[in-house]
PDB file of N, CA and C in Angstrom:
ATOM      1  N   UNK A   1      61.255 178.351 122.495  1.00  0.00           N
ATOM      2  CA  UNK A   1      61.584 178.119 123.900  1.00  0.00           C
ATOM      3  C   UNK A   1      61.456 176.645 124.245  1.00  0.00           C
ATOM      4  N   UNK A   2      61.949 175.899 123.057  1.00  0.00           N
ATOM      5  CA  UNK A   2      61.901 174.334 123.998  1.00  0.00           C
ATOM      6  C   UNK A   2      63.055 174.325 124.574  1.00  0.00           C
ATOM      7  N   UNK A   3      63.008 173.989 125.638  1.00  0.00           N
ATOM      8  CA  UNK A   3      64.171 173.338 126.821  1.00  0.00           C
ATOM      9  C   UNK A   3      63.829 172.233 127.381  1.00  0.00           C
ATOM     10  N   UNK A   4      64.956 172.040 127.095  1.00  0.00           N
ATOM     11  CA  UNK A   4      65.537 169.828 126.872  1.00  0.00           C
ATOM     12  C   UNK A   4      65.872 169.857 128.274  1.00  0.00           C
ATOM     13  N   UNK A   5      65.646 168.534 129.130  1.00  0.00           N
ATOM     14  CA  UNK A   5      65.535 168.526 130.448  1.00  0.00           C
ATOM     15  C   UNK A   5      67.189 167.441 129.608  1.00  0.00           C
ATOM     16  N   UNK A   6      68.305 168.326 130.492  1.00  0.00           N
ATOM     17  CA  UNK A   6      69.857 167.004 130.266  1.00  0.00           C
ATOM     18  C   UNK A   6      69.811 166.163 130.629  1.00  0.00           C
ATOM     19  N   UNK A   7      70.966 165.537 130.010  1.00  0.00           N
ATOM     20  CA  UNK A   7      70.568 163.942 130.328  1.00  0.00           C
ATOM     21  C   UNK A   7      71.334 163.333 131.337  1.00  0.00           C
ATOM     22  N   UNK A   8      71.684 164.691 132.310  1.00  0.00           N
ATOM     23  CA  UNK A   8      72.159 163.817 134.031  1.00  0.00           C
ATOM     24  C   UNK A   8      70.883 164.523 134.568  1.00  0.00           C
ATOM     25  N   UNK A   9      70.352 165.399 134.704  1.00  0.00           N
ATOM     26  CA  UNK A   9      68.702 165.068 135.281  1.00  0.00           C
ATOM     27  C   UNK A   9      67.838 164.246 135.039  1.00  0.00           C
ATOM     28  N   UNK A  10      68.029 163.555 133.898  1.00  0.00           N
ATOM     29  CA  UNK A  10      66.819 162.321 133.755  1.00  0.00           C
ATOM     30  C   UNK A  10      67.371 161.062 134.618  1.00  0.00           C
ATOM     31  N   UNK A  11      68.909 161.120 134.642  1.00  0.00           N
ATOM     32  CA  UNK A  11      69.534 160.226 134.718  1.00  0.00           C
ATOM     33  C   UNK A  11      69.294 160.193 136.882  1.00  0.00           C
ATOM     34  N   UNK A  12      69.168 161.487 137.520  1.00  0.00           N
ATOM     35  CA  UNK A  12      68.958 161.425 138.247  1.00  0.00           C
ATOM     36  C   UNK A  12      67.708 161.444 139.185  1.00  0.00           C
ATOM     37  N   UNK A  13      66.340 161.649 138.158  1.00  0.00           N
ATOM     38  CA  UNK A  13      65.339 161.550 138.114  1.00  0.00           C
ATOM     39  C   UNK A  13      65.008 160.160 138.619  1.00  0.00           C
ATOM     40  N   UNK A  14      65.249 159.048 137.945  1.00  0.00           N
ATOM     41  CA  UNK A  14      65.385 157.798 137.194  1.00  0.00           C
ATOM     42  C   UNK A  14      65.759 156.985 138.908  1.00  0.00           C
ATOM     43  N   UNK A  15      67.226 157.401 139.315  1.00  0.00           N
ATOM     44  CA  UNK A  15      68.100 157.016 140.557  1.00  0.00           C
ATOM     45  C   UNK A  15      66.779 157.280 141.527  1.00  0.00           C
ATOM     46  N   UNK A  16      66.181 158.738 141.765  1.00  0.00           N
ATOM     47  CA  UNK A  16      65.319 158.498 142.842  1.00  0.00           C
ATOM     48  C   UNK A  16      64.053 157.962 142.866  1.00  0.00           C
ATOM     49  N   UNK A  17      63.432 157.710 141.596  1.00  0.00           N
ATOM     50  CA  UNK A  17      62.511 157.007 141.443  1.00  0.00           C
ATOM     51  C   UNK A  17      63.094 155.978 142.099  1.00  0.00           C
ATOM     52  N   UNK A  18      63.639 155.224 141.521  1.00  0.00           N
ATOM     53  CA  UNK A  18      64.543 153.649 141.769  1.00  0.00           C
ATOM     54  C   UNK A  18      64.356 153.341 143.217  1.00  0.00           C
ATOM     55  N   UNK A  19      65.060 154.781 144.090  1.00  0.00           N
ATOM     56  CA  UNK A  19      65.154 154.677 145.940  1.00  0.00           C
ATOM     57  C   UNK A  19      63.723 154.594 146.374  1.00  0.00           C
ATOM     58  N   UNK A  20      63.053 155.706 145.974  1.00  0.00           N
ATOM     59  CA  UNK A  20      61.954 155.821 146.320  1.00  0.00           C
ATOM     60  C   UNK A  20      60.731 154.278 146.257  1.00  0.00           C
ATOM     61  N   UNK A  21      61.141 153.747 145.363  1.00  0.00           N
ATOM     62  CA  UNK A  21      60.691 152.144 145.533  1.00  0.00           C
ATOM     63  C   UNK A  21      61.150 151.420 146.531  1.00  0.00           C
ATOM     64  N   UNK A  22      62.378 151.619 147.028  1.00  0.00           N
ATOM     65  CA  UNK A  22      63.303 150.613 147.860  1.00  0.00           C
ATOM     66  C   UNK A  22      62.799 150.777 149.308  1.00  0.00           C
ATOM     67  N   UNK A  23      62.443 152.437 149.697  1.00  0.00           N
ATOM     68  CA  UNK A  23      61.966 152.906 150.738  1.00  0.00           C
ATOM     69  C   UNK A  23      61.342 151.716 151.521  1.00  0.00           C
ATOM     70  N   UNK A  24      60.381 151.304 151.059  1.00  0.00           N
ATOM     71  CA  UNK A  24      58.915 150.869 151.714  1.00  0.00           C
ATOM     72  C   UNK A  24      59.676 149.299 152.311  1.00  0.00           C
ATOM     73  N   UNK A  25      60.148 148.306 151.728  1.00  0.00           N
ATOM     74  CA  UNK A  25      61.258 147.451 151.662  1.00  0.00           C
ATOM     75  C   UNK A  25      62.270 147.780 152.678  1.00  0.00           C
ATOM     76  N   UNK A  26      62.496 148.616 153.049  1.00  0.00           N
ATOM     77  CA  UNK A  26      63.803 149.024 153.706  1.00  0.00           C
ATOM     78  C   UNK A  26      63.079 149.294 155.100  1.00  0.00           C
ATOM     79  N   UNK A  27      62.328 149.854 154.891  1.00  0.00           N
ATOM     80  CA  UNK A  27      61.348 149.698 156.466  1.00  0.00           C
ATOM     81  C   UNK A  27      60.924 148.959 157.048  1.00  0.00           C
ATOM     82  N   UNK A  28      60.428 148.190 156.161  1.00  0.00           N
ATOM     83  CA  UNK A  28      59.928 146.541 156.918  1.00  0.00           C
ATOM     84  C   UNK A  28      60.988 145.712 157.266  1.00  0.00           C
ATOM     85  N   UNK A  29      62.496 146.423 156.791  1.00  0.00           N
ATOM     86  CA  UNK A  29      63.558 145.063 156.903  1.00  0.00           C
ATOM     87  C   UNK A  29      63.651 145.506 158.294  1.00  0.00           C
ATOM     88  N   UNK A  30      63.675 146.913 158.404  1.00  0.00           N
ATOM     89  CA  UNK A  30      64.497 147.777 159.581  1.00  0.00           C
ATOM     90  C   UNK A  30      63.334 147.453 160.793  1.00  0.00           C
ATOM     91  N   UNK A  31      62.407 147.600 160.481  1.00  0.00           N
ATOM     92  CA  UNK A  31      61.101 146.756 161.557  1.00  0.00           C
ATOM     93  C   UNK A  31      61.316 145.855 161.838  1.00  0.00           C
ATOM     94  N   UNK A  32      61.814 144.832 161.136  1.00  0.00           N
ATOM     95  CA  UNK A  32      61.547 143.086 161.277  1.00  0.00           C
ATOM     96  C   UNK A  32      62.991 143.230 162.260  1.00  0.00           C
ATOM     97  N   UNK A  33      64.027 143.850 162.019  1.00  0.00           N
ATOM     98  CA  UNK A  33      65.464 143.491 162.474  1.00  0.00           C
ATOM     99  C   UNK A  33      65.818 144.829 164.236  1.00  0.00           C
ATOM    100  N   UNK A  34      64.878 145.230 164.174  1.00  0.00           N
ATOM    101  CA  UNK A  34      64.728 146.105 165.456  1.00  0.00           C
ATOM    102  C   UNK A  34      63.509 144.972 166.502  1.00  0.00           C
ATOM    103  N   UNK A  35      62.732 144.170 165.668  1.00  0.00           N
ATOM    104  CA  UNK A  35      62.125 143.302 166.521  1.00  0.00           C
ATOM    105  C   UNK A  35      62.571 142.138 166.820  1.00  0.00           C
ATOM    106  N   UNK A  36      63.810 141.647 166.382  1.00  0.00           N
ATOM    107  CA  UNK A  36      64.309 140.920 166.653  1.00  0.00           C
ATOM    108  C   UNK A  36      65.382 141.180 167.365  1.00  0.00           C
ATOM    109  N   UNK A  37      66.509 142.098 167.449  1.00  0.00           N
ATOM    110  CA  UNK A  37      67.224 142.501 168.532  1.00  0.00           C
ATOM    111  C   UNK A  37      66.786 142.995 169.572  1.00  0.00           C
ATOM    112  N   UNK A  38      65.359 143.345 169.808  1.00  0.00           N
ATOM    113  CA  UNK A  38      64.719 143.386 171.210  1.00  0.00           C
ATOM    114  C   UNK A  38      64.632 142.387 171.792  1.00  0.00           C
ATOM    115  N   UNK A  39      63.650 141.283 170.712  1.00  0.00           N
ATOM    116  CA  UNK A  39      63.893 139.729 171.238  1.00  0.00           C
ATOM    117  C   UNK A  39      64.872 139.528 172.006  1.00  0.00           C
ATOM    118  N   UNK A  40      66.129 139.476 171.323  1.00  0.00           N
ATOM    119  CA  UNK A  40      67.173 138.895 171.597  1.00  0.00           C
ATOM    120  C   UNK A  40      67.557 139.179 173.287  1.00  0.00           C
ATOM    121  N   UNK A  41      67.622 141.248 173.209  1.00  0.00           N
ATOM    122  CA  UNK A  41      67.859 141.577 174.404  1.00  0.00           C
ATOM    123  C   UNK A  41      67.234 140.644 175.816  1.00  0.00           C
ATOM    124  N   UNK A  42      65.900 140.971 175.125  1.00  0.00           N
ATOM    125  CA  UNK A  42      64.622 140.488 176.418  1.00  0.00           C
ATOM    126  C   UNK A  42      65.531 138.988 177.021  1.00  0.00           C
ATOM    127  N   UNK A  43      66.009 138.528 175.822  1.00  0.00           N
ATOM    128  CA  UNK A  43      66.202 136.902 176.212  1.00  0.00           C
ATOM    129  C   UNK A  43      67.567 136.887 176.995  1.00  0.00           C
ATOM    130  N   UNK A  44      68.356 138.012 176.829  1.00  0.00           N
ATOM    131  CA  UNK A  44      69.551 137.576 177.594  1.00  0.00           C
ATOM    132  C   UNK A  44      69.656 138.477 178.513  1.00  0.00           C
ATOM    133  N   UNK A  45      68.562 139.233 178.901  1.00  0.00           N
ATOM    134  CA  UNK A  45      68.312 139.855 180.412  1.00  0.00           C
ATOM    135  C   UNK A  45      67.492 139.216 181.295  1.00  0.00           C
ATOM    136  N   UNK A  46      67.017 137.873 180.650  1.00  0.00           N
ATOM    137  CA  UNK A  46      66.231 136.922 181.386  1.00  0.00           C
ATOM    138  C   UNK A  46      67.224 135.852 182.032  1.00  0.00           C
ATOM    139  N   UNK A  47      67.912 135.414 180.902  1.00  0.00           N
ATOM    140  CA  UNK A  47      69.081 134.582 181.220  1.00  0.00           C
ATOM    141  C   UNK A  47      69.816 135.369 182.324  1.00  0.00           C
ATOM    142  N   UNK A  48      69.953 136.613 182.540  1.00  0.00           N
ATOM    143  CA  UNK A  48      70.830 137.402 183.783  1.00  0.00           C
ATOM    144  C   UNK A  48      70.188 137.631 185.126  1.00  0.00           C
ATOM    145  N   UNK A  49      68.913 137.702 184.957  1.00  0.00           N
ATOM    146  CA  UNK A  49      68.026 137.755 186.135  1.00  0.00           C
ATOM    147  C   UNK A  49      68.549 135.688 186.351  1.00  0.00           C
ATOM    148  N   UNK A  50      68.523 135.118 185.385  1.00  0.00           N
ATOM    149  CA  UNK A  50      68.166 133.987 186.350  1.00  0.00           C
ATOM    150  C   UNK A  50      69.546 133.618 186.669  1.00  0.00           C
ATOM    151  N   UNK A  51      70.508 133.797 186.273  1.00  0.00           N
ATOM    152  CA  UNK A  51      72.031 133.087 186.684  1.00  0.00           C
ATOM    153  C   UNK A  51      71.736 134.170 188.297  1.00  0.00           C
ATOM    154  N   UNK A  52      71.718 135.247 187.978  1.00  0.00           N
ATOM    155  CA  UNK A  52      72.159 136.101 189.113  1.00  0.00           C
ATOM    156  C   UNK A  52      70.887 135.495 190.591  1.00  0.00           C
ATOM    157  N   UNK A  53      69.657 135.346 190.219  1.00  0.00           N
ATOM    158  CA  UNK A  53      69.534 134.611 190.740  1.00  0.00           C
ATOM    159  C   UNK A  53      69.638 133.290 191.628  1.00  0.00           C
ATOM    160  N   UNK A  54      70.086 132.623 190.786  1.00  0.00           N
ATOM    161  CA  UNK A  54      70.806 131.181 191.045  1.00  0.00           C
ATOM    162  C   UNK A  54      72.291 131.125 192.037  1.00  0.00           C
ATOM    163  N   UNK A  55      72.875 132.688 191.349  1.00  0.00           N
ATOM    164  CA  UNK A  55      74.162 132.490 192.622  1.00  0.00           C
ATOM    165  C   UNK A  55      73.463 133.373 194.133  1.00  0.00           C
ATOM    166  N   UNK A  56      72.592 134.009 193.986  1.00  0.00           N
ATOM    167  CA  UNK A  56      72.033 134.390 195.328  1.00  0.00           C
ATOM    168  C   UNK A  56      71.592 133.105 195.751  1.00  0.00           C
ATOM    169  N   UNK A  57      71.264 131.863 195.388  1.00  0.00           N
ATOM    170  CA  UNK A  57      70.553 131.065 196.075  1.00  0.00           C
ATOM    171  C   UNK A  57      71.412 130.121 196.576  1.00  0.00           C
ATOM    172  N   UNK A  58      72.586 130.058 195.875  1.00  0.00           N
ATOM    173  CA  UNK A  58      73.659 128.645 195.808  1.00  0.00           C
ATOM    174  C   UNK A  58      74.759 129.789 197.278  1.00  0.00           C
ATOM    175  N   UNK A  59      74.826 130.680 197.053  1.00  0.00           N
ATOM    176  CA  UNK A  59      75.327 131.874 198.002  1.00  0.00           C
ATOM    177  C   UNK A  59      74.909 131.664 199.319  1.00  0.00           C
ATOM    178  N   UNK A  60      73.691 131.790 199.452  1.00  0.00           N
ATOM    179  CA  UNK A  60      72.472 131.237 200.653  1.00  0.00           C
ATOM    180  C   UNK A  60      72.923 130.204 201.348  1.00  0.00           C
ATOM    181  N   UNK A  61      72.533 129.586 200.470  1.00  0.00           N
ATOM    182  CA  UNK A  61      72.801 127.681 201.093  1.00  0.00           C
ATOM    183  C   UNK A  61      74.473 127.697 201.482  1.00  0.00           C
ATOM    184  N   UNK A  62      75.394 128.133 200.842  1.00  0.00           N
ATOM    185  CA  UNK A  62      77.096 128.022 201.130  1.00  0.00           C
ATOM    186  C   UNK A  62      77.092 128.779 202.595  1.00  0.00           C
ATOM    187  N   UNK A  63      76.211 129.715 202.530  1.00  0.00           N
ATOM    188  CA  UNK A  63      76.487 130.526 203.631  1.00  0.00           C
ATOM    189  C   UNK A  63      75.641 129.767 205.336  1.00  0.00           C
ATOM    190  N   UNK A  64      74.987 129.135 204.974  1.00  0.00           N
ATOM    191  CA  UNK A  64      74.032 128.594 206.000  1.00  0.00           C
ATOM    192  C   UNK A  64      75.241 127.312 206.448  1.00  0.00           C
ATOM    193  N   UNK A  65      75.468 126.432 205.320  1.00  0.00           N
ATOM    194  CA  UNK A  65      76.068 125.264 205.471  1.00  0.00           C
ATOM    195  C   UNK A  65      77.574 125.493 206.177  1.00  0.00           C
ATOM    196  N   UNK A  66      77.845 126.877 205.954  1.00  0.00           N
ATOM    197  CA  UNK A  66      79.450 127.326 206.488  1.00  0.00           C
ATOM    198  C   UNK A  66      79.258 127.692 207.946  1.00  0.00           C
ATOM    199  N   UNK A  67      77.728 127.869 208.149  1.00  0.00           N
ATOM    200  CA  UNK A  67      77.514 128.439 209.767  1.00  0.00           C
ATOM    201  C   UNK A  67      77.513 126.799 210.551  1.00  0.00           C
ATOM    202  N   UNK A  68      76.804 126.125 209.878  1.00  0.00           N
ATOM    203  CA  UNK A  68      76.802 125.119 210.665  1.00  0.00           C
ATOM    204  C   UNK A  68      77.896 124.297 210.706  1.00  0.00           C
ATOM    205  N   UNK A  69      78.904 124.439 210.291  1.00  0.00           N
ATOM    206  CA  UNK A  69      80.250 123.799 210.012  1.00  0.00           C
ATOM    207  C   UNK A  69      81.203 124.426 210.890  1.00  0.00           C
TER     208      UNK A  69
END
């Protein structure tokens, strides 16, 4: 009763070992690159608070300066 393990099961044995290394690597990339497109977001919803800002204020003043005109 010996039975030979074939040689596309070793062969696929082998493949998930291989992934199973890559795993741990692949998480930290996917960490590092989800913390940086938050970054990013944060930074250009700051940039939108402040333009939108800036035309409420420049808005203001046009509107004051048009009363007194």
């Amino acid at each position: 009763m010996n039975e030979e393990i074939p040689a596309w099961a070793i062969e696929l044995i082998k493949q998930v070992e291989r992934l199973n290394e890559k795993i741990p690597n692949h998480i930290e990339w996917v960490e590092r690159n989800l913390f940086d497109h938050e970054k990013r977001l944060r930074m250009l919803e700051r940039r939108m608070w402040i333009v939108a800002g800036a035309a409420g204020v420049i808005g203001a003043i046009g509107a004051s300066v048009w009363q007194v005109v």
